[in-house]
PDB file of N, CA and C in Angstrom:
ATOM      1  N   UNK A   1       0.803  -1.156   0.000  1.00  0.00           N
ATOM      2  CA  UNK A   1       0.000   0.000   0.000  1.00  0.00           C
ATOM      3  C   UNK A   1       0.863   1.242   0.000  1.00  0.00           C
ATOM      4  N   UNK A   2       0.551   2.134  -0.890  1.00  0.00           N
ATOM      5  CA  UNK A   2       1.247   3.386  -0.865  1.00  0.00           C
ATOM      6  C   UNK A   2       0.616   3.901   0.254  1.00  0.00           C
ATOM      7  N   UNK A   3       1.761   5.406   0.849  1.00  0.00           N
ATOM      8  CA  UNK A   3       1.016   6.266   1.369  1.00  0.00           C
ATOM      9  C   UNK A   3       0.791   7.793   0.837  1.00  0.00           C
ATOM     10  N   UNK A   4      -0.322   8.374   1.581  1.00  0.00           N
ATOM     11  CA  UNK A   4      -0.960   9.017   0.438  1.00  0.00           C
ATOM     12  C   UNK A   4      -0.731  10.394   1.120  1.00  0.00           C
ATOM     13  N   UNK A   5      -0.565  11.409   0.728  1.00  0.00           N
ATOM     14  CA  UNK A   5       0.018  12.857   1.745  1.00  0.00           C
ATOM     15  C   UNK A   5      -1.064  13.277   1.285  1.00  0.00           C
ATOM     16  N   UNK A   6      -2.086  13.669   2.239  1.00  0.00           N
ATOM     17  CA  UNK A   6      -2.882  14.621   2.146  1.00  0.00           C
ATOM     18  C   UNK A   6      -2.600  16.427   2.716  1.00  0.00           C
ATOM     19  N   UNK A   7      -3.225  17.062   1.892  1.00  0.00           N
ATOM     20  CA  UNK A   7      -2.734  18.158   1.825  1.00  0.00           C
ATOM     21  C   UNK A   7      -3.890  19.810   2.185  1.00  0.00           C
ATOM     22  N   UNK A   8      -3.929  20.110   3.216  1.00  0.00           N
ATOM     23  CA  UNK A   8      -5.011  21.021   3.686  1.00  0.00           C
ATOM     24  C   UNK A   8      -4.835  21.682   3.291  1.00  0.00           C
ATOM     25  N   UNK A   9      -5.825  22.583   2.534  1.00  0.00           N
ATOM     26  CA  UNK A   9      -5.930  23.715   1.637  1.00  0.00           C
ATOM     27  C   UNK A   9      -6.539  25.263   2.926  1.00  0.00           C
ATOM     28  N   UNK A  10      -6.794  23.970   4.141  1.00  0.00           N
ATOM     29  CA  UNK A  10      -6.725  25.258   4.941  1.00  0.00           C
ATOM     30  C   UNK A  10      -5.752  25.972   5.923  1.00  0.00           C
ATOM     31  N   UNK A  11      -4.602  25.092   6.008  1.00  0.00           N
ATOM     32  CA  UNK A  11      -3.456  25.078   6.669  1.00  0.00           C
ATOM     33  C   UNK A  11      -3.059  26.577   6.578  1.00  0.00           C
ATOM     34  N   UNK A  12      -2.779  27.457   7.422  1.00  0.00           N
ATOM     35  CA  UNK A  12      -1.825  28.735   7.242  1.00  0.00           C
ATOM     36  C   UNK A  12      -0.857  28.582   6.590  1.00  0.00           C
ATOM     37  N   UNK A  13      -0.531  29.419   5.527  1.00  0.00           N
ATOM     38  CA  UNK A  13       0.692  29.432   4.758  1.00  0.00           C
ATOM     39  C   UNK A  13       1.691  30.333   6.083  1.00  0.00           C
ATOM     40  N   UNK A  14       2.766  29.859   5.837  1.00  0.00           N
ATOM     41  CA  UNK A  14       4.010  30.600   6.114  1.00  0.00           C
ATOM     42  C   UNK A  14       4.356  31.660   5.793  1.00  0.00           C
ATOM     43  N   UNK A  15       4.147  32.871   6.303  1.00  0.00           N
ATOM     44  CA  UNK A  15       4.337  34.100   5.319  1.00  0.00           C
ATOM     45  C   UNK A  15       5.649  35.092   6.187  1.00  0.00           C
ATOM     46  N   UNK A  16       6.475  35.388   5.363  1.00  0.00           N
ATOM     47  CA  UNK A  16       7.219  35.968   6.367  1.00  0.00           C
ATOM     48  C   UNK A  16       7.100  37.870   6.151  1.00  0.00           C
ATOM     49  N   UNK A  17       7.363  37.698   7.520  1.00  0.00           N
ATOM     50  CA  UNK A  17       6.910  39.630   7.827  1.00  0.00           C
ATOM     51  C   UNK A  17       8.012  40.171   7.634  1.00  0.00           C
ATOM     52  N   UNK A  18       7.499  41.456   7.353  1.00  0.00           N
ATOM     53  CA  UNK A  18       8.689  42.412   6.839  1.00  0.00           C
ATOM     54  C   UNK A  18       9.095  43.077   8.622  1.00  0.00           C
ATOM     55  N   UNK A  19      10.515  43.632   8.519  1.00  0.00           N
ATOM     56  CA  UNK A  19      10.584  43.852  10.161  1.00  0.00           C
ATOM     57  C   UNK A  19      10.190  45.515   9.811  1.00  0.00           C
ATOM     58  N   UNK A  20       9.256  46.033  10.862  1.00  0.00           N
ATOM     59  CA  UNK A  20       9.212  47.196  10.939  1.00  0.00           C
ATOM     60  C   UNK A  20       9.868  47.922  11.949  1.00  0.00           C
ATOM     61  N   UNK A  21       9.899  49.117  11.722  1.00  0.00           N
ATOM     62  CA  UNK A  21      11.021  49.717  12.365  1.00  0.00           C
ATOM     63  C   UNK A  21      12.296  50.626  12.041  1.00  0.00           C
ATOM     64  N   UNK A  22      13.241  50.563  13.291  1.00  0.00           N
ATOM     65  CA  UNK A  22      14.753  51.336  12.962  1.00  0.00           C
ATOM     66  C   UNK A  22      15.811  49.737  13.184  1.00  0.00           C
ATOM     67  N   UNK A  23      17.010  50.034  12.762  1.00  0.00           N
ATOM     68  CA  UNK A  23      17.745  49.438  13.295  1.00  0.00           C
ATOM     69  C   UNK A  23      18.770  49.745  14.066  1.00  0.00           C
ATOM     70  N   UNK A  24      19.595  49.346  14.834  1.00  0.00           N
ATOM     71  CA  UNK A  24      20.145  49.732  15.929  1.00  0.00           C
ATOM     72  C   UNK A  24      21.135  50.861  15.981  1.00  0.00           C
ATOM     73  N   UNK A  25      21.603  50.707  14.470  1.00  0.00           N
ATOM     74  CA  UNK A  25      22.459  51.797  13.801  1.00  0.00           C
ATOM     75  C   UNK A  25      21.752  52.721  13.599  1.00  0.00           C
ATOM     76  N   UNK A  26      20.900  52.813  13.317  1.00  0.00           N
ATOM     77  CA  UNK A  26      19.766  53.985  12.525  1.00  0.00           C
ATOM     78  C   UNK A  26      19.361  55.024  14.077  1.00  0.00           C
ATOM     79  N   UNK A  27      19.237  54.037  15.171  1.00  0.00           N
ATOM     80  CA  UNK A  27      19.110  54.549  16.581  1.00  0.00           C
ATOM     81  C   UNK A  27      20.078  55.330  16.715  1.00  0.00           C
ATOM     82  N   UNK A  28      21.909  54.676  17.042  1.00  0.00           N
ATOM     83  CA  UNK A  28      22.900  55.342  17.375  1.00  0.00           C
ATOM     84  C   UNK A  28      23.095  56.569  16.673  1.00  0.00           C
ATOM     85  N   UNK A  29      22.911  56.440  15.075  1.00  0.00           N
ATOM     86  CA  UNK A  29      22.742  57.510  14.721  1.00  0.00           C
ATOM     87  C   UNK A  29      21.873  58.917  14.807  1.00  0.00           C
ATOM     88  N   UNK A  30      20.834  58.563  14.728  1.00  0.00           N
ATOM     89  CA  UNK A  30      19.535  59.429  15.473  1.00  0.00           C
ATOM     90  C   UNK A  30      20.233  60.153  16.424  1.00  0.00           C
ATOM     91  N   UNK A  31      20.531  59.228  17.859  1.00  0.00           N
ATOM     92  CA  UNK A  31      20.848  59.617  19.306  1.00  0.00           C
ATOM     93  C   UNK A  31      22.221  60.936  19.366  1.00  0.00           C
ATOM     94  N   UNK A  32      22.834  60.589  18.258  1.00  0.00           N
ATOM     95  CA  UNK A  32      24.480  61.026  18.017  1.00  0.00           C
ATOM     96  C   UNK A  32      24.014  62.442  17.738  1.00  0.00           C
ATOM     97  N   UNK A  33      23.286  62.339  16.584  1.00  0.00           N
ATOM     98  CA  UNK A  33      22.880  63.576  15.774  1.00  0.00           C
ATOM     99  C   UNK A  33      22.195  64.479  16.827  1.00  0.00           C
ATOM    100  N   UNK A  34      21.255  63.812  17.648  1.00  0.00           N
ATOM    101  CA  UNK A  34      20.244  64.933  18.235  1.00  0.00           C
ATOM    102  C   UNK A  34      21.013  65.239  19.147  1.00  0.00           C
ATOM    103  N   UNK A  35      21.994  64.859  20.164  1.00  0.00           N
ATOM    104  CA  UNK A  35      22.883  65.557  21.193  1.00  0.00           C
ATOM    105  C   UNK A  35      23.980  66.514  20.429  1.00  0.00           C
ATOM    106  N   UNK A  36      24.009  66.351  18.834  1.00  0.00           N
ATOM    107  CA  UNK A  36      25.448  67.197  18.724  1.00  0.00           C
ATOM    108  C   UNK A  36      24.060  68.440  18.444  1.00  0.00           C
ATOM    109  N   UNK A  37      23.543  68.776  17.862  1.00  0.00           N
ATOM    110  CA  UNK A  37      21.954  69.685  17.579  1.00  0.00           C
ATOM    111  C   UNK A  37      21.997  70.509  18.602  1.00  0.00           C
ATOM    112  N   UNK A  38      21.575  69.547  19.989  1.00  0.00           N
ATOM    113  CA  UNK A  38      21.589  70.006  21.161  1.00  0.00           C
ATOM    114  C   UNK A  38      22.841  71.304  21.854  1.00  0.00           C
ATOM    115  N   UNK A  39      23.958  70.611  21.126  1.00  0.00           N
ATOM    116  CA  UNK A  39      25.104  70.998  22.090  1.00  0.00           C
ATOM    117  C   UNK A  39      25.566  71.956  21.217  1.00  0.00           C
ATOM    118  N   UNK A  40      25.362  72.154  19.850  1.00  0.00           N
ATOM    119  CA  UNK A  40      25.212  73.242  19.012  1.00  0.00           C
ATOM    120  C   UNK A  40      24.237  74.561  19.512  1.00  0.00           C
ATOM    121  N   UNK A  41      23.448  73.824  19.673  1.00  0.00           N
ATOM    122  CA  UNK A  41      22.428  75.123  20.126  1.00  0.00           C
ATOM    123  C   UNK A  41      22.648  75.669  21.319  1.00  0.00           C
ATOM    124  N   UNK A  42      22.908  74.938  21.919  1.00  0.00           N
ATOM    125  CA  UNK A  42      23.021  75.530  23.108  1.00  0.00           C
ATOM    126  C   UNK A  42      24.856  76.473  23.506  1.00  0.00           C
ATOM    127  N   UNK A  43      25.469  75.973  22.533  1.00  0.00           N
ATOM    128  CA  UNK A  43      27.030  76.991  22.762  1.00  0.00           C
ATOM    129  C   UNK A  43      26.021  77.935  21.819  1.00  0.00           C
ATOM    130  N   UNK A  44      25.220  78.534  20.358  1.00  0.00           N
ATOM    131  CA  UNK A  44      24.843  79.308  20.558  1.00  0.00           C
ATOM    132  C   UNK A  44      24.313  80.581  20.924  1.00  0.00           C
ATOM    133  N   UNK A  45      23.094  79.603  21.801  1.00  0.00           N
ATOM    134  CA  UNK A  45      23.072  80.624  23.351  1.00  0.00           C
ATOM    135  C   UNK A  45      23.386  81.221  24.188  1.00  0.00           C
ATOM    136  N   UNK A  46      24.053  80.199  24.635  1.00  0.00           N
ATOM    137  CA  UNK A  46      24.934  80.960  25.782  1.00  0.00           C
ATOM    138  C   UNK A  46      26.484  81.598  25.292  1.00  0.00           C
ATOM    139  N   UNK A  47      26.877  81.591  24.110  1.00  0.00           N
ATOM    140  CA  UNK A  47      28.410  81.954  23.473  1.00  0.00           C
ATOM    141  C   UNK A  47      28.310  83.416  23.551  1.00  0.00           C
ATOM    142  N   UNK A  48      27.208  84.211  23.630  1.00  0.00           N
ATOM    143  CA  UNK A  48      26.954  85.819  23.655  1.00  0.00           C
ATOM    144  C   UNK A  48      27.662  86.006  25.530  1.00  0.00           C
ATOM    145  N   UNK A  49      27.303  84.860  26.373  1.00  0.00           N
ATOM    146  CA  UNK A  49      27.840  85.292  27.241  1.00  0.00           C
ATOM    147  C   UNK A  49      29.141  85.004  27.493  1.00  0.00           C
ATOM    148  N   UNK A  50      29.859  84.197  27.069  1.00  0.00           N
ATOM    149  CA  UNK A  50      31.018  83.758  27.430  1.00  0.00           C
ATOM    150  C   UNK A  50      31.999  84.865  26.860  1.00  0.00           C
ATOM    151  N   UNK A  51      31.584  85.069  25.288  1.00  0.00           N
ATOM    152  CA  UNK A  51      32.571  86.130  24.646  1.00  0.00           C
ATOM    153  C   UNK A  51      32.436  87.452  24.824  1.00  0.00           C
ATOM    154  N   UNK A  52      31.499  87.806  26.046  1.00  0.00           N
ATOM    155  CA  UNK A  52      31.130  89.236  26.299  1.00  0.00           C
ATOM    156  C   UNK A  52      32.662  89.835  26.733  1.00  0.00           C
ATOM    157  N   UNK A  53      33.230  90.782  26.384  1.00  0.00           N
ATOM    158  CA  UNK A  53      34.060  91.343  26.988  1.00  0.00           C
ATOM    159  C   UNK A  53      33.579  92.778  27.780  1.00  0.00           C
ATOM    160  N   UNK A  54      33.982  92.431  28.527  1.00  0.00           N
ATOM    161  CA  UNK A  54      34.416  92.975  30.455  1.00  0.00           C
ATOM    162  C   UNK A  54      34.929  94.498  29.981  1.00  0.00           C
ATOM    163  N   UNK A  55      34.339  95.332  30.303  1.00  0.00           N
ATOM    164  CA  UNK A  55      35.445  96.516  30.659  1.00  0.00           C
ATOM    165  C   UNK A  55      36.238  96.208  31.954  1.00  0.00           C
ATOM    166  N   UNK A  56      37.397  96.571  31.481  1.00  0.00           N
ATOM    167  CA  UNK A  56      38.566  96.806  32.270  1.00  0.00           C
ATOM    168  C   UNK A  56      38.944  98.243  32.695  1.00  0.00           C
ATOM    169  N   UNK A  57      39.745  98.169  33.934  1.00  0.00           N
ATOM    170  CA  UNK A  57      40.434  99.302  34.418  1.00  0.00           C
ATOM    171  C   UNK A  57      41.831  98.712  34.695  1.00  0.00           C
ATOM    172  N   UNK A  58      42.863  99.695  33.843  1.00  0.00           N
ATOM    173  CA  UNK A  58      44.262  99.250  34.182  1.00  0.00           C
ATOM    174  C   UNK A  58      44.868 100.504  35.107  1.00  0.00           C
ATOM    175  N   UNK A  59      45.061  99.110  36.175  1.00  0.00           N
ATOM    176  CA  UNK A  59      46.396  99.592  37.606  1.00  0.00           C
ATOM    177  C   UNK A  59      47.507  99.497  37.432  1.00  0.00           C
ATOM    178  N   UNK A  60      48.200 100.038  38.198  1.00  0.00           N
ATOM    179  CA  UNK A  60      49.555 100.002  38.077  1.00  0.00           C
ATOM    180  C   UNK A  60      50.217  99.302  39.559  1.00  0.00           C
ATOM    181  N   UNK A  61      50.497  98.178  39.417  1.00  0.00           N
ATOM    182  CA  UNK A  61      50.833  97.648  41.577  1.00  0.00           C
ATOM    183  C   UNK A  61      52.124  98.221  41.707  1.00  0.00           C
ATOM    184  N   UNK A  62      51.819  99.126  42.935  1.00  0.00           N
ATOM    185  CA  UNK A  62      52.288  99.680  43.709  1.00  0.00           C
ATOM    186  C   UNK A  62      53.507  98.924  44.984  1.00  0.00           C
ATOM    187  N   UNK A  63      54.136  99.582  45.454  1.00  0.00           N
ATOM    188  CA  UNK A  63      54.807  98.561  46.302  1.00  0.00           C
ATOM    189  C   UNK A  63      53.800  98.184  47.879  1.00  0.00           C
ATOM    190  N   UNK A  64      53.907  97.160  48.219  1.00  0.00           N
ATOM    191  CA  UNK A  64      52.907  96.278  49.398  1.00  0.00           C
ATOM    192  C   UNK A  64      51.578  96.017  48.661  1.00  0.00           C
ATOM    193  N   UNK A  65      51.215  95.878  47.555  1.00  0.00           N
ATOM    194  CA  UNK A  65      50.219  95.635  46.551  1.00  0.00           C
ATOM    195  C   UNK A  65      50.184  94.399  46.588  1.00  0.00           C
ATOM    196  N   UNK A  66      48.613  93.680  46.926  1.00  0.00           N
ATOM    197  CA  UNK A  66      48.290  92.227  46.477  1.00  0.00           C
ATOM    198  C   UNK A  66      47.000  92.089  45.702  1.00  0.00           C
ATOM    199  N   UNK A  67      46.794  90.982  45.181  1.00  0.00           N
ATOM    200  CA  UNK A  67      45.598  90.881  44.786  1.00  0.00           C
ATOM    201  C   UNK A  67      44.373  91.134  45.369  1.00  0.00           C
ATOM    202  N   UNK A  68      44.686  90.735  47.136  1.00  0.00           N
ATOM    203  CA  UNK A  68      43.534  90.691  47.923  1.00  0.00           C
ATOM    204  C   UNK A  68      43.325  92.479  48.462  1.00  0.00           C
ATOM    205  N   UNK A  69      44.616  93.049  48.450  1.00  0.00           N
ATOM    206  CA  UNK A  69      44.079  94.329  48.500  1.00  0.00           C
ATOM    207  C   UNK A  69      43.469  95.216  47.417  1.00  0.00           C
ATOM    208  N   UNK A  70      44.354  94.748  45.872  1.00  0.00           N
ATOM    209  CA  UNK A  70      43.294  95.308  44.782  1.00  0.00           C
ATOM    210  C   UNK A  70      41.897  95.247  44.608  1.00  0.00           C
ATOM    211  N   UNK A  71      41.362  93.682  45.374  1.00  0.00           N
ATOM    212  CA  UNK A  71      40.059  93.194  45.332  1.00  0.00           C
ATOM    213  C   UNK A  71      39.487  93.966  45.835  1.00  0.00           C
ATOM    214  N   UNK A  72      39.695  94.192  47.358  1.00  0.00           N
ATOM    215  CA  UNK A  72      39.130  94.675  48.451  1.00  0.00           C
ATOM    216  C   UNK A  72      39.038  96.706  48.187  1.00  0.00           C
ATOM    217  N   UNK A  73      40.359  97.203  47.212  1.00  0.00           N
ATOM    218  CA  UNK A  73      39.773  98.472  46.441  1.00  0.00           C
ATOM    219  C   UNK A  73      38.953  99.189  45.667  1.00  0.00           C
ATOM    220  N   UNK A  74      39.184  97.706  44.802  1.00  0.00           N
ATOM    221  CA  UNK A  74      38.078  97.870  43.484  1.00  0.00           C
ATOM    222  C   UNK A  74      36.668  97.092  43.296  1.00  0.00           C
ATOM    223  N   UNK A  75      36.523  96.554  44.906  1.00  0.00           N
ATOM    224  CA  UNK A  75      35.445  95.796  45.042  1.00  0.00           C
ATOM    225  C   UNK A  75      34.164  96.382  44.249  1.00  0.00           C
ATOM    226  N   UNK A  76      33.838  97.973  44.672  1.00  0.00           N
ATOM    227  CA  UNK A  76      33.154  98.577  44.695  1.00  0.00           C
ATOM    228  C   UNK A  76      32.332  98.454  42.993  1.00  0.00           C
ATOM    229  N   UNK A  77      33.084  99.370  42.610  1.00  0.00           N
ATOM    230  CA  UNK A  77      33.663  99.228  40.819  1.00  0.00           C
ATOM    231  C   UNK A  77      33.447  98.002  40.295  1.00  0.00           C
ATOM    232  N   UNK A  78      33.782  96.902  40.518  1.00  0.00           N
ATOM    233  CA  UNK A  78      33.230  95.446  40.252  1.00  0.00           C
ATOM    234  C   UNK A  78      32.097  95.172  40.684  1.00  0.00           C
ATOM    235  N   UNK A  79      31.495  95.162  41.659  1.00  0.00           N
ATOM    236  CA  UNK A  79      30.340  94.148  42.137  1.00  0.00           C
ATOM    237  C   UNK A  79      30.604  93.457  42.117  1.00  0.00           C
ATOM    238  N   UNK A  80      31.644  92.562  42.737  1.00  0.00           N
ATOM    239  CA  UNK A  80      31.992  91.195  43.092  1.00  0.00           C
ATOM    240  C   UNK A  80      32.512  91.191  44.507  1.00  0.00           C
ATOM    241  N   UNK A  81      32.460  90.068  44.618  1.00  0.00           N
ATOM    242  CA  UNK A  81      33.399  89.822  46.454  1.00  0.00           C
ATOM    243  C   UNK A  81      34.444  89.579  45.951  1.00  0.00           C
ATOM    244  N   UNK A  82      35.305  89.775  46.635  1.00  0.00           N
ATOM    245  CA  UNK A  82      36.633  89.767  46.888  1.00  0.00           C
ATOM    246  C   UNK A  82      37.144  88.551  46.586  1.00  0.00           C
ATOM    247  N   UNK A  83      36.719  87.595  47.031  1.00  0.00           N
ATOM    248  CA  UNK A  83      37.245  85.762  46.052  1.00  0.00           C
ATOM    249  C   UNK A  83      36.592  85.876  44.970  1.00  0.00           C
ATOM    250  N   UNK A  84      35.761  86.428  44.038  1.00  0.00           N
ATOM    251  CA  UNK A  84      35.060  86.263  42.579  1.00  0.00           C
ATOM    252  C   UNK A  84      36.339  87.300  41.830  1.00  0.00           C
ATOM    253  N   UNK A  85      36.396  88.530  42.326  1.00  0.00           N
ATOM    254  CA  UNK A  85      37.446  89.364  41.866  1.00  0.00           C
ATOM    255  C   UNK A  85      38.561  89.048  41.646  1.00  0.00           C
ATOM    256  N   UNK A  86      39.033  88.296  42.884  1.00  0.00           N
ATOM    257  CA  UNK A  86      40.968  87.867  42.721  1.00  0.00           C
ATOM    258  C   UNK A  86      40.985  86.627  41.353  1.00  0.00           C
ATOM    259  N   UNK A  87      39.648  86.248  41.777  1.00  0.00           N
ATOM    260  CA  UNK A  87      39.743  85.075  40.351  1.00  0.00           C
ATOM    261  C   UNK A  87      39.634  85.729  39.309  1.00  0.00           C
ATOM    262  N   UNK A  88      38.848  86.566  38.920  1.00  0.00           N
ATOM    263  CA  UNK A  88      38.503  87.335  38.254  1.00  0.00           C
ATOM    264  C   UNK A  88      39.826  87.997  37.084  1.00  0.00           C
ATOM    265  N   UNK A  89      40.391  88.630  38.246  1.00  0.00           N
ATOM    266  CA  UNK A  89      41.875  89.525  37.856  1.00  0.00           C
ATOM    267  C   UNK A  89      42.748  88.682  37.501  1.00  0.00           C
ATOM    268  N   UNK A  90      42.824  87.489  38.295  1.00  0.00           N
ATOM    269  CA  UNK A  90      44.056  86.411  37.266  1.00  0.00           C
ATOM    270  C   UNK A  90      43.185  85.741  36.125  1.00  0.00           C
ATOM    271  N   UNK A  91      42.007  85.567  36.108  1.00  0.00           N
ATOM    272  CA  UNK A  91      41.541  85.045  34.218  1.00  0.00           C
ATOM    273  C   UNK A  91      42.379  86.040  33.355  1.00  0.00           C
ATOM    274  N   UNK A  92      41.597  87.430  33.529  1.00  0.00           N
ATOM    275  CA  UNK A  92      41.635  88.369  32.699  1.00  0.00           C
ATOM    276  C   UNK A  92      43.181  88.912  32.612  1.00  0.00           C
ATOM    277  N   UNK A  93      44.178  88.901  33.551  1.00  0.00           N
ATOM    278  CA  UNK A  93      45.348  88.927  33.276  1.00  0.00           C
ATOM    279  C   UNK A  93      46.453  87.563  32.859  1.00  0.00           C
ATOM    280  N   UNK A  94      45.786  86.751  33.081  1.00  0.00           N
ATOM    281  CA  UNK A  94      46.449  84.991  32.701  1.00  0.00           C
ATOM    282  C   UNK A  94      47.329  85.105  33.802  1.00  0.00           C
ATOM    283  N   UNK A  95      47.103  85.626  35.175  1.00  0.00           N
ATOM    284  CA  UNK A  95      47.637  85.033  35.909  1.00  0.00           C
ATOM    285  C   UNK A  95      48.102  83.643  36.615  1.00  0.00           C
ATOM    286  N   UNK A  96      48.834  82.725  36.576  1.00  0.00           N
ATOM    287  CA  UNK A  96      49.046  81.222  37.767  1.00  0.00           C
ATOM    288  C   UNK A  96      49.144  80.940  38.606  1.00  0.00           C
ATOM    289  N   UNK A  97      49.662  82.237  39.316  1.00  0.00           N
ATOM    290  CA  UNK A  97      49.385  82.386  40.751  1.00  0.00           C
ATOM    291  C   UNK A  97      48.753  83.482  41.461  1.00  0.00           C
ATOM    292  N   UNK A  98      49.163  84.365  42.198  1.00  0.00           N
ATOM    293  CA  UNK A  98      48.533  85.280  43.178  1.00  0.00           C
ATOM    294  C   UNK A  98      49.860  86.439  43.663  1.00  0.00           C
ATOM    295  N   UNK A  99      50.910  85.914  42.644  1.00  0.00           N
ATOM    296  CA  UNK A  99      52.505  86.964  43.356  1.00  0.00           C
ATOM    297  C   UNK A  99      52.303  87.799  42.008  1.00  0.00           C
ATOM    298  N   UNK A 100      52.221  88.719  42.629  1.00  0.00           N
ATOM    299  CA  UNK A 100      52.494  90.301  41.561  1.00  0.00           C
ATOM    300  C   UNK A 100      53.477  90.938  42.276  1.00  0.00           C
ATOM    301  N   UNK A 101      54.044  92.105  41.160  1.00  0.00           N
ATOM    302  CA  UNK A 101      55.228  92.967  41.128  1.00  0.00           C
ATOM    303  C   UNK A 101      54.982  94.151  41.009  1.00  0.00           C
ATOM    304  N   UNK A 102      55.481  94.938  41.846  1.00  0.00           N
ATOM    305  CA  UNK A 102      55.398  96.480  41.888  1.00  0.00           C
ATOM    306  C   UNK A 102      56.083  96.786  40.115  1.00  0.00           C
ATOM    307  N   UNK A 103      55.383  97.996  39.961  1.00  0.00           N
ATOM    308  CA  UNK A 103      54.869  98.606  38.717  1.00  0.00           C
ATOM    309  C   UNK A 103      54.640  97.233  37.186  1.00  0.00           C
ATOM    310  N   UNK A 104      54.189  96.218  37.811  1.00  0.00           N
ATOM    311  CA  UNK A 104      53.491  95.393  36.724  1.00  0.00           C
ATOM    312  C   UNK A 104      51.975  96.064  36.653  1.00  0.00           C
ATOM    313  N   UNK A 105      51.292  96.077  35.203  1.00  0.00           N
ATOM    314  CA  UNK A 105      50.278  96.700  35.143  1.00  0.00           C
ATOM    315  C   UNK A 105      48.916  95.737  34.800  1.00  0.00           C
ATOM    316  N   UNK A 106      48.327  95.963  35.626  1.00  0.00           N
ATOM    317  CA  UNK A 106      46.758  94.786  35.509  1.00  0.00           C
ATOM    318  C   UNK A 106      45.786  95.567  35.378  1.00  0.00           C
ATOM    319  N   UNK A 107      44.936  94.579  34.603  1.00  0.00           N
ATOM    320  CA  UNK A 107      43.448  94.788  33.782  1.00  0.00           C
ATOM    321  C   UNK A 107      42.736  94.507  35.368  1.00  0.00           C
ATOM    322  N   UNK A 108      41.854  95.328  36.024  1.00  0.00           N
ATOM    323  CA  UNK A 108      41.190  95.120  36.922  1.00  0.00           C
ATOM    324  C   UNK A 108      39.059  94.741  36.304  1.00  0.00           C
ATOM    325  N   UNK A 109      38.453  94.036  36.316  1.00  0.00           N
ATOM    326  CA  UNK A 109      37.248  93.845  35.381  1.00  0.00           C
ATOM    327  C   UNK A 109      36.129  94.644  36.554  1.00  0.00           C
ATOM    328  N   UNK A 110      35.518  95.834  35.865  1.00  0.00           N
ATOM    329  CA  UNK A 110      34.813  96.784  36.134  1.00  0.00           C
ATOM    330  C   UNK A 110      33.443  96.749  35.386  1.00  0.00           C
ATOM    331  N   UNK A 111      32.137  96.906  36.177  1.00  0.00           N
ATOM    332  CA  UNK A 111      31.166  96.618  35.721  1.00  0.00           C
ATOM    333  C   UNK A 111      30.442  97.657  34.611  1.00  0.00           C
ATOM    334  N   UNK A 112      31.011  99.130  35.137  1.00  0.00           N
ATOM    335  CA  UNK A 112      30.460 100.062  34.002  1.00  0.00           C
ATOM    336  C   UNK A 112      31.805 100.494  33.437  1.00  0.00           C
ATOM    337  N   UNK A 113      31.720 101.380  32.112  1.00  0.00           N
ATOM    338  CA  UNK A 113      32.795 102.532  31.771  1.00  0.00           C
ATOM    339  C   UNK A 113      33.253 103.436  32.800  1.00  0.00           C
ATOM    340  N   UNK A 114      32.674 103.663  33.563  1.00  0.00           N
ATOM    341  CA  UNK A 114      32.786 104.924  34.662  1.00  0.00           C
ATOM    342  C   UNK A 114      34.092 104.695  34.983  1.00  0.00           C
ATOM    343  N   UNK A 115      34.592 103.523  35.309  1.00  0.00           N
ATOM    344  CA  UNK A 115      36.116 103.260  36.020  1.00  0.00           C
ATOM    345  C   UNK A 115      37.061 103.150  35.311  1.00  0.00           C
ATOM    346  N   UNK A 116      36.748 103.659  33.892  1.00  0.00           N
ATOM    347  CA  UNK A 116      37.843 103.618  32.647  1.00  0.00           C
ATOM    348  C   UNK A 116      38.456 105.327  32.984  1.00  0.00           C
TER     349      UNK A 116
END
């Protein structure tokens, strides 16, 4: 006796699905792109403040002259405390430390023209 394969015409075919979606690369990329966007925009923004330049007032140090007494002179003229200032005066002069020299001349950072 043979055997005989019967064959259901109602059986589900096998159909294969298409994958929908991103792929994992397509993600990293996405993710990459939207933080550099981000970090673009935002130097931007805030780059008006960073590159603002400061009026200055240039001193001349005197002999027994320190930073902490320039601070504590020109506090006024700044609007800063006295530790924002001394930091202040070595950015704006590229100072490394805190030892200055009689008749070396420093940019002191002053909030209006008035102290020019």
């Amino acid at each position: 006796m043979s055997v005989m394969t019967v064959h259901n015409r109602f059986a589900k075919k096998e159909t294969r699905r298409a994958r929908v979606g991103i792929t994992r690369g397509q993600a990293i990329m996405f993710v990459v792109s939207f933080s550099l966007f981000f970090y673009l925009l935002t130097e931007l923004v805030f780059a008006s403040d960073a590159n603002a330049v400061l009026p200055v007032k240039e001193v001349t140090v005197r002999e027994g002259d320190s930073l902490w007494k320039l601070a504590i002179r020109y506090q006024e003229e700044a609007q800063m405390e006295v530790n924002e200032l001394i930091l202040a005066i070595q950015e704006v002069n590229e100072l490394e430390s805190v030892i200055i020299y009689p008749g070396q001349t420093l940019k002191i950072p002053v909030t209006s023209e008035e102290g020019l």
